[in-house]
PDB file of N, CA and C in Angstrom:
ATOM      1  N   UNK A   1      64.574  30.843  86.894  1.00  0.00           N
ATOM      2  CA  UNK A   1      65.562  29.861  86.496  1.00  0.00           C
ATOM      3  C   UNK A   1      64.896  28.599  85.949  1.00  0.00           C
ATOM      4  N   UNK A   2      64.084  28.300  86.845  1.00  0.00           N
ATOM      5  CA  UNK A   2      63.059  26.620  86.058  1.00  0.00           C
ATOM      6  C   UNK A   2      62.866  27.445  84.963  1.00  0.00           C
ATOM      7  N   UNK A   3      61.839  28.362  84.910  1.00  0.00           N
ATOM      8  CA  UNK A   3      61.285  28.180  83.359  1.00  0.00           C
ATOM      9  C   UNK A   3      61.600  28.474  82.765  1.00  0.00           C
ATOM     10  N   UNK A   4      63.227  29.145  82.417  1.00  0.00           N
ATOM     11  CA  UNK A   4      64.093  29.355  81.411  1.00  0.00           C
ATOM     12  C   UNK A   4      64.606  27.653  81.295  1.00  0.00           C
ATOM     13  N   UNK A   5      64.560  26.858  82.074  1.00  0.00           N
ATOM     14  CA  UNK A   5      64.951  25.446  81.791  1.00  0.00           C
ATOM     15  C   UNK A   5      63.522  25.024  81.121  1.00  0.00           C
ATOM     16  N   UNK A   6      62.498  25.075  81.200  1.00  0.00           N
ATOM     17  CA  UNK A   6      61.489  24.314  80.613  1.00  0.00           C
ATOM     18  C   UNK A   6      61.668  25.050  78.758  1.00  0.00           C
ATOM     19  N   UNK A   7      61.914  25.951  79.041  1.00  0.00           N
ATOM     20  CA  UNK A   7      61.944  26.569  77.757  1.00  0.00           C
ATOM     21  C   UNK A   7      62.935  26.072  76.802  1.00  0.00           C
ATOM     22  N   UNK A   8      63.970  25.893  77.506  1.00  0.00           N
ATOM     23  CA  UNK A   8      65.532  25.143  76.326  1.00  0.00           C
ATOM     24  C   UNK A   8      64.667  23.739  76.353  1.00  0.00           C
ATOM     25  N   UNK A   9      64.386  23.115  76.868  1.00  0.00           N
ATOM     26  CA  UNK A   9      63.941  22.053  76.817  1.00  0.00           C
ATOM     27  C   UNK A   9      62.792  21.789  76.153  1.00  0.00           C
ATOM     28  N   UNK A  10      62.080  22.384  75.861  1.00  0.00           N
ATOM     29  CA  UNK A  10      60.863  22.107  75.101  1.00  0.00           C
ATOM     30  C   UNK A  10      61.525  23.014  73.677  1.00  0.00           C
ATOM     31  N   UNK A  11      62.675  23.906  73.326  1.00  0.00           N
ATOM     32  CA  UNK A  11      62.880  23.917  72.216  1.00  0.00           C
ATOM     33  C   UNK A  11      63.980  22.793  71.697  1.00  0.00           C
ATOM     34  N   UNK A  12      64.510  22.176  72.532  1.00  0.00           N
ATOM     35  CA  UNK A  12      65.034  20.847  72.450  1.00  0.00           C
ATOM     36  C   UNK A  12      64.089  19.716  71.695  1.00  0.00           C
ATOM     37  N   UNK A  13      63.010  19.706  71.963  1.00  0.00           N
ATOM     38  CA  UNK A  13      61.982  18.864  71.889  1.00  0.00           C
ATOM     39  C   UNK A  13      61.797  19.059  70.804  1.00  0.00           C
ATOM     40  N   UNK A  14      61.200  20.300  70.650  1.00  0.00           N
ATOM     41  CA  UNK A  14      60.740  20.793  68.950  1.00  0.00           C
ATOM     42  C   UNK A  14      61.918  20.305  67.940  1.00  0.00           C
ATOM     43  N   UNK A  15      63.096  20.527  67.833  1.00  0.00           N
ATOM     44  CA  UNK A  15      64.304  20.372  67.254  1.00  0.00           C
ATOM     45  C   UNK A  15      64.378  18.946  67.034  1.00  0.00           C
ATOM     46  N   UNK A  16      64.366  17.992  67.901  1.00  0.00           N
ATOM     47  CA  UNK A  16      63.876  16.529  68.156  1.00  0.00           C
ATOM     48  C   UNK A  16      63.020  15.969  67.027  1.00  0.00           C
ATOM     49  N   UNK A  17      61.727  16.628  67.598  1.00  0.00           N
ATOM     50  CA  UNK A  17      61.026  16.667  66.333  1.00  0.00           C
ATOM     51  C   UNK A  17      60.947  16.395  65.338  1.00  0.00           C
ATOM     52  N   UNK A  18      61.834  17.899  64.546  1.00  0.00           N
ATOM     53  CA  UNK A  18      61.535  18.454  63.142  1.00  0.00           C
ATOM     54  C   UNK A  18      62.841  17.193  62.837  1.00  0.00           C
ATOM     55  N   UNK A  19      64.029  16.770  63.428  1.00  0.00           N
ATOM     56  CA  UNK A  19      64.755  15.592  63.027  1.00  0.00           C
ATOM     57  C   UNK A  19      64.024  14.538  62.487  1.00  0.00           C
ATOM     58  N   UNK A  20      63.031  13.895  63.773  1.00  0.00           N
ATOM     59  CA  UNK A  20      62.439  12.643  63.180  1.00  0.00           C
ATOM     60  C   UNK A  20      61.724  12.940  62.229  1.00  0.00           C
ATOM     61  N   UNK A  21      61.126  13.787  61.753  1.00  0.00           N
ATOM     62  CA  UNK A  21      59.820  14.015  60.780  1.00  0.00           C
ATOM     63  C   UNK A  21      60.819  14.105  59.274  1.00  0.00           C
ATOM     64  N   UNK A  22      61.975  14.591  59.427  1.00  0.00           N
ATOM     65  CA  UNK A  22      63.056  14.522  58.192  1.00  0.00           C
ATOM     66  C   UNK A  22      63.839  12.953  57.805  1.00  0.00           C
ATOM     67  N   UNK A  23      63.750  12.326  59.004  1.00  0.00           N
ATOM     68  CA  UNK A  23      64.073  11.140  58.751  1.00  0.00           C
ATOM     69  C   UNK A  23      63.048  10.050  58.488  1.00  0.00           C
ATOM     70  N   UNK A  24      62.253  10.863  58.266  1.00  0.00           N
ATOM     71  CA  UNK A  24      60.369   9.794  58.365  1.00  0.00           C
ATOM     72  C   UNK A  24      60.490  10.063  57.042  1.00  0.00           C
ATOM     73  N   UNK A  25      60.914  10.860  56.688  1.00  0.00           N
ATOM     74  CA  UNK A  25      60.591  11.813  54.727  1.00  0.00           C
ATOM     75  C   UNK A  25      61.502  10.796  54.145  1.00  0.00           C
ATOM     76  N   UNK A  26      62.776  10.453  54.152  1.00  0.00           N
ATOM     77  CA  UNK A  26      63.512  10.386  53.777  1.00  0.00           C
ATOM     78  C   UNK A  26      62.975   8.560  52.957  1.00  0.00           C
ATOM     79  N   UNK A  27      62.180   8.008  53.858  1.00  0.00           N
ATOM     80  CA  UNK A  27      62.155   6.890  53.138  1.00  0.00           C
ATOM     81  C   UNK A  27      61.243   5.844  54.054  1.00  0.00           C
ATOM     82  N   UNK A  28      60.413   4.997  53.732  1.00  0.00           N
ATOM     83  CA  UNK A  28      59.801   4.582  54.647  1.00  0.00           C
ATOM     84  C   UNK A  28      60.844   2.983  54.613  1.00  0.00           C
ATOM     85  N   UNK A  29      61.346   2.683  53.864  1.00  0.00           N
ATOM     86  CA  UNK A  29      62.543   1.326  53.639  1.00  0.00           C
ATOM     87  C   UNK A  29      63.332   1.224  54.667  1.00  0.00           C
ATOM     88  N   UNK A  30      64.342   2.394  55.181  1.00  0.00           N
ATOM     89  CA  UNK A  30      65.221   2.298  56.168  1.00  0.00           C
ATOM     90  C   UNK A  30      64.715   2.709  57.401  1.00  0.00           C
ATOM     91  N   UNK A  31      62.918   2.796  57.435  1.00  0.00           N
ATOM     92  CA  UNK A  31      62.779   2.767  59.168  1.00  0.00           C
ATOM     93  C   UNK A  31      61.896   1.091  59.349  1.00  0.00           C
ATOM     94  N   UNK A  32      61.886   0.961  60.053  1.00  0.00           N
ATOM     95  CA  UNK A  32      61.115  -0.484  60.109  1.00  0.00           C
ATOM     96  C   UNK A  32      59.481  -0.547  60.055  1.00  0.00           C
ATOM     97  N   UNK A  33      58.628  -0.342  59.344  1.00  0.00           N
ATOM     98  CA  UNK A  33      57.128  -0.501  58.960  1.00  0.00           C
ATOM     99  C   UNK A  33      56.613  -1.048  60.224  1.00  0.00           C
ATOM    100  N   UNK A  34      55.569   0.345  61.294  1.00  0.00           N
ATOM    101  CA  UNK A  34      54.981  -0.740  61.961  1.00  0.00           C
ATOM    102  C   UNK A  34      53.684   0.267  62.157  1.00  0.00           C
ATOM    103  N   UNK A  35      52.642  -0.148  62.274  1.00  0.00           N
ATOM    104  CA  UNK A  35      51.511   0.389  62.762  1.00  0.00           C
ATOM    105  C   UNK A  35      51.376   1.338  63.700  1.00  0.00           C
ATOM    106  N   UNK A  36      50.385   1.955  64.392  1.00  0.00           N
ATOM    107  CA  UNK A  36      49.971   3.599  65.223  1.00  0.00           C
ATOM    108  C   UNK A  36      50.511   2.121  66.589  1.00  0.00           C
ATOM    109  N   UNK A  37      49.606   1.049  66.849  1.00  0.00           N
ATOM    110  CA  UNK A  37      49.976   0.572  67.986  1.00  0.00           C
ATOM    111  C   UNK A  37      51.521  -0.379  68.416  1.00  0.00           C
ATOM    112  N   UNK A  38      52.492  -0.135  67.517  1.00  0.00           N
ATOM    113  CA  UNK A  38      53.539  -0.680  67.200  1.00  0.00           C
ATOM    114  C   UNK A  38      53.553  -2.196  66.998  1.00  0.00           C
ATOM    115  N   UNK A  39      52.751  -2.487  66.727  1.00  0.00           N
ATOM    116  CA  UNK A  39      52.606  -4.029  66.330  1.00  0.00           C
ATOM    117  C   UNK A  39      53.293  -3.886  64.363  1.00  0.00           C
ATOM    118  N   UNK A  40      53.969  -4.954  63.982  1.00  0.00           N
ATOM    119  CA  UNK A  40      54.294  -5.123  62.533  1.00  0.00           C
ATOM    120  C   UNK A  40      53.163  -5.405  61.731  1.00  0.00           C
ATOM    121  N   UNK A  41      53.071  -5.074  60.916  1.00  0.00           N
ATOM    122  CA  UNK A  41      51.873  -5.184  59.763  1.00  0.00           C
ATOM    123  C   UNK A  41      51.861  -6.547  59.555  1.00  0.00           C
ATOM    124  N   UNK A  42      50.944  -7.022  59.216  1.00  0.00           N
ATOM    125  CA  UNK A  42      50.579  -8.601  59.169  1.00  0.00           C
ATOM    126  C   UNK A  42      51.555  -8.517  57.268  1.00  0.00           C
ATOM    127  N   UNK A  43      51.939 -10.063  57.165  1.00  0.00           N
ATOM    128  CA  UNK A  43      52.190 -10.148  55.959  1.00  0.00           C
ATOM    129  C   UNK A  43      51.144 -11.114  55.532  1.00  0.00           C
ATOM    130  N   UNK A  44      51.573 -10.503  54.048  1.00  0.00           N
ATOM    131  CA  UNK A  44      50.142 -11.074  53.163  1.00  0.00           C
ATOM    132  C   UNK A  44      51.116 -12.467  52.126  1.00  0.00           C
ATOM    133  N   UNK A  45      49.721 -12.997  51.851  1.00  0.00           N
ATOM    134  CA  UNK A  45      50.959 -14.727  51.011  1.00  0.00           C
ATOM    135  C   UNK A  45      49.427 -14.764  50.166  1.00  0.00           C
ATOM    136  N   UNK A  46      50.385 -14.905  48.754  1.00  0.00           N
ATOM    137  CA  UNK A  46      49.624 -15.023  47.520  1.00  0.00           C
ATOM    138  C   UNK A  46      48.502 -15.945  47.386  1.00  0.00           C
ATOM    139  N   UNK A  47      47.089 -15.564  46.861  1.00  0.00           N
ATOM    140  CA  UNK A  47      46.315 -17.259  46.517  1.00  0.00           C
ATOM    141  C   UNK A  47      46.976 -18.223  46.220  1.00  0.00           C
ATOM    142  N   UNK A  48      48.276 -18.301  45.414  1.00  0.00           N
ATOM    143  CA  UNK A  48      48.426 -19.347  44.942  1.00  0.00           C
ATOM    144  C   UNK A  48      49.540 -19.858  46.385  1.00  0.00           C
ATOM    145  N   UNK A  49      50.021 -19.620  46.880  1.00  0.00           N
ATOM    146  CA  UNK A  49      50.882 -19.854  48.433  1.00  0.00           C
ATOM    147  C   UNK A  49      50.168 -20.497  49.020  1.00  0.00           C
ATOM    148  N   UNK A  50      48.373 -19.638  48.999  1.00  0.00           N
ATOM    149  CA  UNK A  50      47.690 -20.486  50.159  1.00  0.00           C
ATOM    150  C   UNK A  50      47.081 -21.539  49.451  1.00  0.00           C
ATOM    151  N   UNK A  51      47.218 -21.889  48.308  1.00  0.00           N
ATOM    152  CA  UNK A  51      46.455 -22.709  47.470  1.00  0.00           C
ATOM    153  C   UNK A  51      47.267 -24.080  47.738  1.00  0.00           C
ATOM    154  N   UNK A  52      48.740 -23.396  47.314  1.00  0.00           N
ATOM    155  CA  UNK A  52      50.041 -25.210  47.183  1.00  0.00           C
ATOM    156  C   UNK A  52      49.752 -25.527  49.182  1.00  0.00           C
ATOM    157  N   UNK A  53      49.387 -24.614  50.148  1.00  0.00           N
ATOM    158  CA  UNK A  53      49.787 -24.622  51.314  1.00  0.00           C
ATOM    159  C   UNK A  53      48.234 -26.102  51.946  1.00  0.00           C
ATOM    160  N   UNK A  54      47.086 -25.871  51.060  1.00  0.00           N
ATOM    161  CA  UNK A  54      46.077 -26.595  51.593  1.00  0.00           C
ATOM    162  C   UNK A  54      45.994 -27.672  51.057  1.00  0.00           C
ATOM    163  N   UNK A  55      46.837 -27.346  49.757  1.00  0.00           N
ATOM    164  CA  UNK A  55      46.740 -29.290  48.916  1.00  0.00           C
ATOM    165  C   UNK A  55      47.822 -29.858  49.509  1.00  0.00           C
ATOM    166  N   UNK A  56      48.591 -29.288  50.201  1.00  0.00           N
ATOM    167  CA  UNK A  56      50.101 -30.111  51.162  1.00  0.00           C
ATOM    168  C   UNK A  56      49.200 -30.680  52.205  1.00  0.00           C
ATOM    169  N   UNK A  57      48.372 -29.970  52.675  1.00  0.00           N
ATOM    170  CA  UNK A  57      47.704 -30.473  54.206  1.00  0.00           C
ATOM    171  C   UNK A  57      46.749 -31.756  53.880  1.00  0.00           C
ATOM    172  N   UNK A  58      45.565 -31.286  52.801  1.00  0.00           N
ATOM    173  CA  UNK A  58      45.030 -32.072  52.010  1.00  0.00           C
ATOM    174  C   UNK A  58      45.830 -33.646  51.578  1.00  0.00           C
ATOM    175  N   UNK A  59      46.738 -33.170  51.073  1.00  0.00           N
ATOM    176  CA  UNK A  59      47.707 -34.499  50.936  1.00  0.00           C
ATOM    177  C   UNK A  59      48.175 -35.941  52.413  1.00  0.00           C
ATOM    178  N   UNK A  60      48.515 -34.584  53.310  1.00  0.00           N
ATOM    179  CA  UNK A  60      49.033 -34.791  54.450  1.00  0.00           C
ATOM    180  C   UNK A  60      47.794 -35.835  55.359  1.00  0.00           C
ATOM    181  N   UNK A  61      46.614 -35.428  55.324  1.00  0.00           N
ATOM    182  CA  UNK A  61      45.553 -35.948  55.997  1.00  0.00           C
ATOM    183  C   UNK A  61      45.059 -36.921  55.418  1.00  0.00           C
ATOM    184  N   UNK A  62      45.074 -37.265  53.794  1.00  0.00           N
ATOM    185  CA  UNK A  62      44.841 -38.552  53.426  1.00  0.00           C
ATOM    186  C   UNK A  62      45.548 -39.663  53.624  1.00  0.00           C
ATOM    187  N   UNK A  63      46.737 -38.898  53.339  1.00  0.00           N
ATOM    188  CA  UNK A  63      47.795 -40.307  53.662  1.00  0.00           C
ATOM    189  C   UNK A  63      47.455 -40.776  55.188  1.00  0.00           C
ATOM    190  N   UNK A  64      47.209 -40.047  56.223  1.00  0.00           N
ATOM    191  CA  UNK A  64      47.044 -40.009  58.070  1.00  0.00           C
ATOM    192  C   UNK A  64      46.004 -41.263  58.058  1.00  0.00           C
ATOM    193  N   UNK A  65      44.378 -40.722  57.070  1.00  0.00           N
ATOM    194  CA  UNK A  65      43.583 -41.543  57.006  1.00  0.00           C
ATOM    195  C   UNK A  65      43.718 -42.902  56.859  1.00  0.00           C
ATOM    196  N   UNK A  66      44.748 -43.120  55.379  1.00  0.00           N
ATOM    197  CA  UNK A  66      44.850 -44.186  55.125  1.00  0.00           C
ATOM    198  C   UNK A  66      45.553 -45.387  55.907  1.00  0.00           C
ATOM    199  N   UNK A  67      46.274 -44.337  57.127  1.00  0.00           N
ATOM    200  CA  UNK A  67      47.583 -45.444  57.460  1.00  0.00           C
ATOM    201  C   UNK A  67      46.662 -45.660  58.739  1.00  0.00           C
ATOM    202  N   UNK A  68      45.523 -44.985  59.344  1.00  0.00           N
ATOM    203  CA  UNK A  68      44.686 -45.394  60.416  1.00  0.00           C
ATOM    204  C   UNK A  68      43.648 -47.066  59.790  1.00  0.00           C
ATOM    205  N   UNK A  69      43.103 -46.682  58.163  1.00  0.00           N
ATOM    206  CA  UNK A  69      42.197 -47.714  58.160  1.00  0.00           C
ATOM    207  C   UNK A  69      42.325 -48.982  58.069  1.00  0.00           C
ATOM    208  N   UNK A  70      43.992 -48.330  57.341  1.00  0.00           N
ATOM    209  CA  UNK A  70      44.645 -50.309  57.306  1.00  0.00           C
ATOM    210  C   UNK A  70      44.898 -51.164  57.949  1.00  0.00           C
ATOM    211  N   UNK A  71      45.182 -50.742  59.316  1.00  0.00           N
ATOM    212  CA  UNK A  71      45.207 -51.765  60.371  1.00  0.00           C
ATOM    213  C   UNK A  71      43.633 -52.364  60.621  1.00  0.00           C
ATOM    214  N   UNK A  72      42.907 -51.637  60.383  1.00  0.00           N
ATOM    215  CA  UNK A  72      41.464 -52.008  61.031  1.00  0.00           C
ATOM    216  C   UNK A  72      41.247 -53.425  59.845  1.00  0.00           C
ATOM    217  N   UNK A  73      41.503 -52.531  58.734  1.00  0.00           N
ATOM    218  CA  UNK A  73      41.128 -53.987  57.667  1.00  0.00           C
ATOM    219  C   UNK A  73      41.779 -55.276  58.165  1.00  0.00           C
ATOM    220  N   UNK A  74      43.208 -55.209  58.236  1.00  0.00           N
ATOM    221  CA  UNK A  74      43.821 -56.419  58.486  1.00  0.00           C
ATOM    222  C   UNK A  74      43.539 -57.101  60.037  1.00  0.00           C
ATOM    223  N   UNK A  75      42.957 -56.439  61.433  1.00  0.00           N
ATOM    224  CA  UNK A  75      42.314 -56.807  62.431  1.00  0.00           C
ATOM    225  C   UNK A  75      41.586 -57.887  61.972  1.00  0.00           C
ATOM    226  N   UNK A  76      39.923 -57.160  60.872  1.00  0.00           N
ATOM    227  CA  UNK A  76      39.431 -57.810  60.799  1.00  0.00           C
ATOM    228  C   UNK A  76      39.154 -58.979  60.108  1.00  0.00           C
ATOM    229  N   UNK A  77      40.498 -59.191  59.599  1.00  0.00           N
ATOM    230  CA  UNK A  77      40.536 -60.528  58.663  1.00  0.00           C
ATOM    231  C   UNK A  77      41.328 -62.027  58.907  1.00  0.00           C
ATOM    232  N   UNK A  78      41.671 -61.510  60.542  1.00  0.00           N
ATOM    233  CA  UNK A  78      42.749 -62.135  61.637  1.00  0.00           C
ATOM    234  C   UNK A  78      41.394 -63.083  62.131  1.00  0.00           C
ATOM    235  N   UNK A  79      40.805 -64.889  62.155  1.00  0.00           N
ATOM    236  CA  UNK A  79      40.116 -64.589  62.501  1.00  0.00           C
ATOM    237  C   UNK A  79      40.345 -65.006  64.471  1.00  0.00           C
ATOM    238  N   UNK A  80      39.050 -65.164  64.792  1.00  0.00           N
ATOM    239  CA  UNK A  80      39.717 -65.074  66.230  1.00  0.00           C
ATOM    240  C   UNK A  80      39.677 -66.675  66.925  1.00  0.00           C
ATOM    241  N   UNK A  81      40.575 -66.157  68.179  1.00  0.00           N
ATOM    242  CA  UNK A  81      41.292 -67.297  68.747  1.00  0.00           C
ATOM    243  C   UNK A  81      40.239 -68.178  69.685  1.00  0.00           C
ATOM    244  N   UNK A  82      40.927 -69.246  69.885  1.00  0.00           N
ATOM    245  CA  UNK A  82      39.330 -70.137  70.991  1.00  0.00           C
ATOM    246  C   UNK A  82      40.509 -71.048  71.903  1.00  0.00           C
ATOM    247  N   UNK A  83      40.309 -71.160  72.728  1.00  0.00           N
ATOM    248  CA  UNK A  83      40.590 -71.505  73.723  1.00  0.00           C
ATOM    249  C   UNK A  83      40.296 -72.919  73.775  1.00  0.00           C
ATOM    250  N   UNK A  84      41.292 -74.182  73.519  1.00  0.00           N
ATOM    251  CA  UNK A  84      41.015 -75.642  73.762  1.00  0.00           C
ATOM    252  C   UNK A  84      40.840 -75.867  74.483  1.00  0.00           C
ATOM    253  N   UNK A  85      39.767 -77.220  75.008  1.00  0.00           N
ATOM    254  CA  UNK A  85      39.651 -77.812  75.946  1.00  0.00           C
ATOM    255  C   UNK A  85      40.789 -77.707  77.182  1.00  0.00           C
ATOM    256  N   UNK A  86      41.801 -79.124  76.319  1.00  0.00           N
ATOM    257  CA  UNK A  86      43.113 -79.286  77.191  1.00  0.00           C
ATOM    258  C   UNK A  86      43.555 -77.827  77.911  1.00  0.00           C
ATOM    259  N   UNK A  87      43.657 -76.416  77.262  1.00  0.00           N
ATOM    260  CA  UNK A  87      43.838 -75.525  77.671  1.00  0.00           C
ATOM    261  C   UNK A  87      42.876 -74.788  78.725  1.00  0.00           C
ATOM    262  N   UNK A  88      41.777 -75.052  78.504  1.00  0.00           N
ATOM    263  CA  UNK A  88      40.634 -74.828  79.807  1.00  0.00           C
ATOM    264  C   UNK A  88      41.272 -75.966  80.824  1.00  0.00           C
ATOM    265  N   UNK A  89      41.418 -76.864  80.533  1.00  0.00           N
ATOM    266  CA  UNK A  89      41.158 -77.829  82.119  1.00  0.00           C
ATOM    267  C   UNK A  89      42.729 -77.395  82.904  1.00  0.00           C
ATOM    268  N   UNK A  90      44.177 -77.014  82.003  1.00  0.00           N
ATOM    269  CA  UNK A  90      45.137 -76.621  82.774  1.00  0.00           C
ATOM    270  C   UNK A  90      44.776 -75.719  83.935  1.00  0.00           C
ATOM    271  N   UNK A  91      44.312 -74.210  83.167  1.00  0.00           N
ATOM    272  CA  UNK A  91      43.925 -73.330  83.697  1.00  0.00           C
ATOM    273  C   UNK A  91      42.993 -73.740  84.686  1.00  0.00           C
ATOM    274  N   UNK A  92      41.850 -74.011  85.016  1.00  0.00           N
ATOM    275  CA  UNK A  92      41.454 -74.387  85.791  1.00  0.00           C
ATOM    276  C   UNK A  92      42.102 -75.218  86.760  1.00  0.00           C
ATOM    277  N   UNK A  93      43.021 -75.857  86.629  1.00  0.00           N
ATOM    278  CA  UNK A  93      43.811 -76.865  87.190  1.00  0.00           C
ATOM    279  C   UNK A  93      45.014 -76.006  88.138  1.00  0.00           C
ATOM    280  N   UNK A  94      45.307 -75.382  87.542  1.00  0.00           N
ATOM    281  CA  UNK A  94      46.294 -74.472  88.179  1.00  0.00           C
ATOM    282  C   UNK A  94      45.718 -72.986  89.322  1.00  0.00           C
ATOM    283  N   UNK A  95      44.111 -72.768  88.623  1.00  0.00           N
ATOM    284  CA  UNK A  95      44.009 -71.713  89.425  1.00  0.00           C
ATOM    285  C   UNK A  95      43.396 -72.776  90.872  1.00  0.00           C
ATOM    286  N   UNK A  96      42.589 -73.731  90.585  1.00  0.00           N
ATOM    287  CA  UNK A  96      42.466 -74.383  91.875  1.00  0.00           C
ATOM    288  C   UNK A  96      44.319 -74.614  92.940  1.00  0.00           C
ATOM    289  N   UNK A  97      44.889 -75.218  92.558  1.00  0.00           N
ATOM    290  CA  UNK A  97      46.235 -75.482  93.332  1.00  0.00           C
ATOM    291  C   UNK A  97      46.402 -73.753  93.613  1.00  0.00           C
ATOM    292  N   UNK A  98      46.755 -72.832  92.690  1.00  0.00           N
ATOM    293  CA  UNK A  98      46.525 -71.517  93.524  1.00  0.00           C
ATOM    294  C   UNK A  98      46.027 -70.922  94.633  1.00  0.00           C
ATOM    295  N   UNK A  99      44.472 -71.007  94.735  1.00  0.00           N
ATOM    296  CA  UNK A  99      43.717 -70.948  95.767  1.00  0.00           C
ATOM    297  C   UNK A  99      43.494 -72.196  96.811  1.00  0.00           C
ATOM    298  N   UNK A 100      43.711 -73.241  97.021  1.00  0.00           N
ATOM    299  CA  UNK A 100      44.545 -73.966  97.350  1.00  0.00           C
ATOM    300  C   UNK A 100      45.667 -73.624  98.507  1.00  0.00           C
ATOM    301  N   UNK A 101      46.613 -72.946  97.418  1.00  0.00           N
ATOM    302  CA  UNK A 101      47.824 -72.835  98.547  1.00  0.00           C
ATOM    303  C   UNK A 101      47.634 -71.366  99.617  1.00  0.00           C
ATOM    304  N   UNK A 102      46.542 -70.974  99.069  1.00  0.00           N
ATOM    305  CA  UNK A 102      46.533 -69.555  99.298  1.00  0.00           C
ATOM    306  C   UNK A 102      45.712 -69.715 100.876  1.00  0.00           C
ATOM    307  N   UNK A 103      44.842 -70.596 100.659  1.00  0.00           N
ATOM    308  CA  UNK A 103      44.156 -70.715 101.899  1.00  0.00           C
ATOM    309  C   UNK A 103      44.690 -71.662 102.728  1.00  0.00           C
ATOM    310  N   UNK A 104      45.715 -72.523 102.609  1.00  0.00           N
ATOM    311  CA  UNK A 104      46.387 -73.054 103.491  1.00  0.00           C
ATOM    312  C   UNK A 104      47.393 -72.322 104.233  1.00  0.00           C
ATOM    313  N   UNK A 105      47.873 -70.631 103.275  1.00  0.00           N
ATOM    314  CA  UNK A 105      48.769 -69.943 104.210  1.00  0.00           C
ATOM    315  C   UNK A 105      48.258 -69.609 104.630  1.00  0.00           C
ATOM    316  N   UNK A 106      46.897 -68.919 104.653  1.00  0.00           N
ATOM    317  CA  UNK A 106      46.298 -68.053 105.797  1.00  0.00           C
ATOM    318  C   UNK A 106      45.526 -68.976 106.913  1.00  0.00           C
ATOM    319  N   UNK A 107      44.988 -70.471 106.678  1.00  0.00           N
ATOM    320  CA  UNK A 107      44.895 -71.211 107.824  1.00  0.00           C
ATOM    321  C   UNK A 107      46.692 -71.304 108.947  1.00  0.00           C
ATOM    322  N   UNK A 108      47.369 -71.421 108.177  1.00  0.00           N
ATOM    323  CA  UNK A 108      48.692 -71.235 109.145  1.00  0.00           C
ATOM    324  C   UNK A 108      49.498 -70.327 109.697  1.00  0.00           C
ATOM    325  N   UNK A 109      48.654 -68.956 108.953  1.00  0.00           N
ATOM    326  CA  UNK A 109      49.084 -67.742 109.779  1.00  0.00           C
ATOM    327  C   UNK A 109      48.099 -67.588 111.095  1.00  0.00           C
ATOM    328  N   UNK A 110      46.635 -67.914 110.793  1.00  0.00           N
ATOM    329  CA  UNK A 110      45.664 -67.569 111.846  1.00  0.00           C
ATOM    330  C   UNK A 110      45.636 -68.415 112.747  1.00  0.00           C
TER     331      UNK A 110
END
């Protein structure tokens, strides 16, 4: 009884088969193109695709450059700041009263 079942079944198989191999004939358009390891075939893009594709990037990275160097120029033409007298002696003036009050709270906590 099994191996009259292995037998319909493996001429099942064959039949299976000879289907797909008629529908493989028929056209390679209406099955979907894919390689022995079922991965899709890589697509391919013309020299000239990859050509407009590197002068876009090319384009893209000069402009990047340019908008990095311009700030640096205008930095260095800022020139720099100095600190007045009157403005030293506040500061100083204020960080003393700071330390100051600072050690009078901790003489009145201890």
């Amino acid at each position: 009884m099994i191996a009259a079942a292995i037998v319909g079944f493996e001429a099942q198989k064959r039949q299976i088969d000879i289907e797909i191999a008629e529908l493989r004939a028929l056209g390679k358009e209406s099955v979907p193109a894919t390689s022995e390891s079922g991965k899709a075939p890589k697509r391919k893009m013309s020299a000239a695709s990859r050509k407009k594709m590197a002068l876009a990037q090319q384009k893209r990275w000069a402009a990047k450059k340019k908008a990095i160097s311009e700030p640096e120029a205008t930095l260095a033409a800022k020139p720099k700041r100095k600190l007045s007298a009157a403005g030293k002696k506040r500061i100083i003036a204020a960080s003393k009263k700071y330390w100051a009050e600072k050690r009078a709270a901790a003489k009145k906590s201890s």
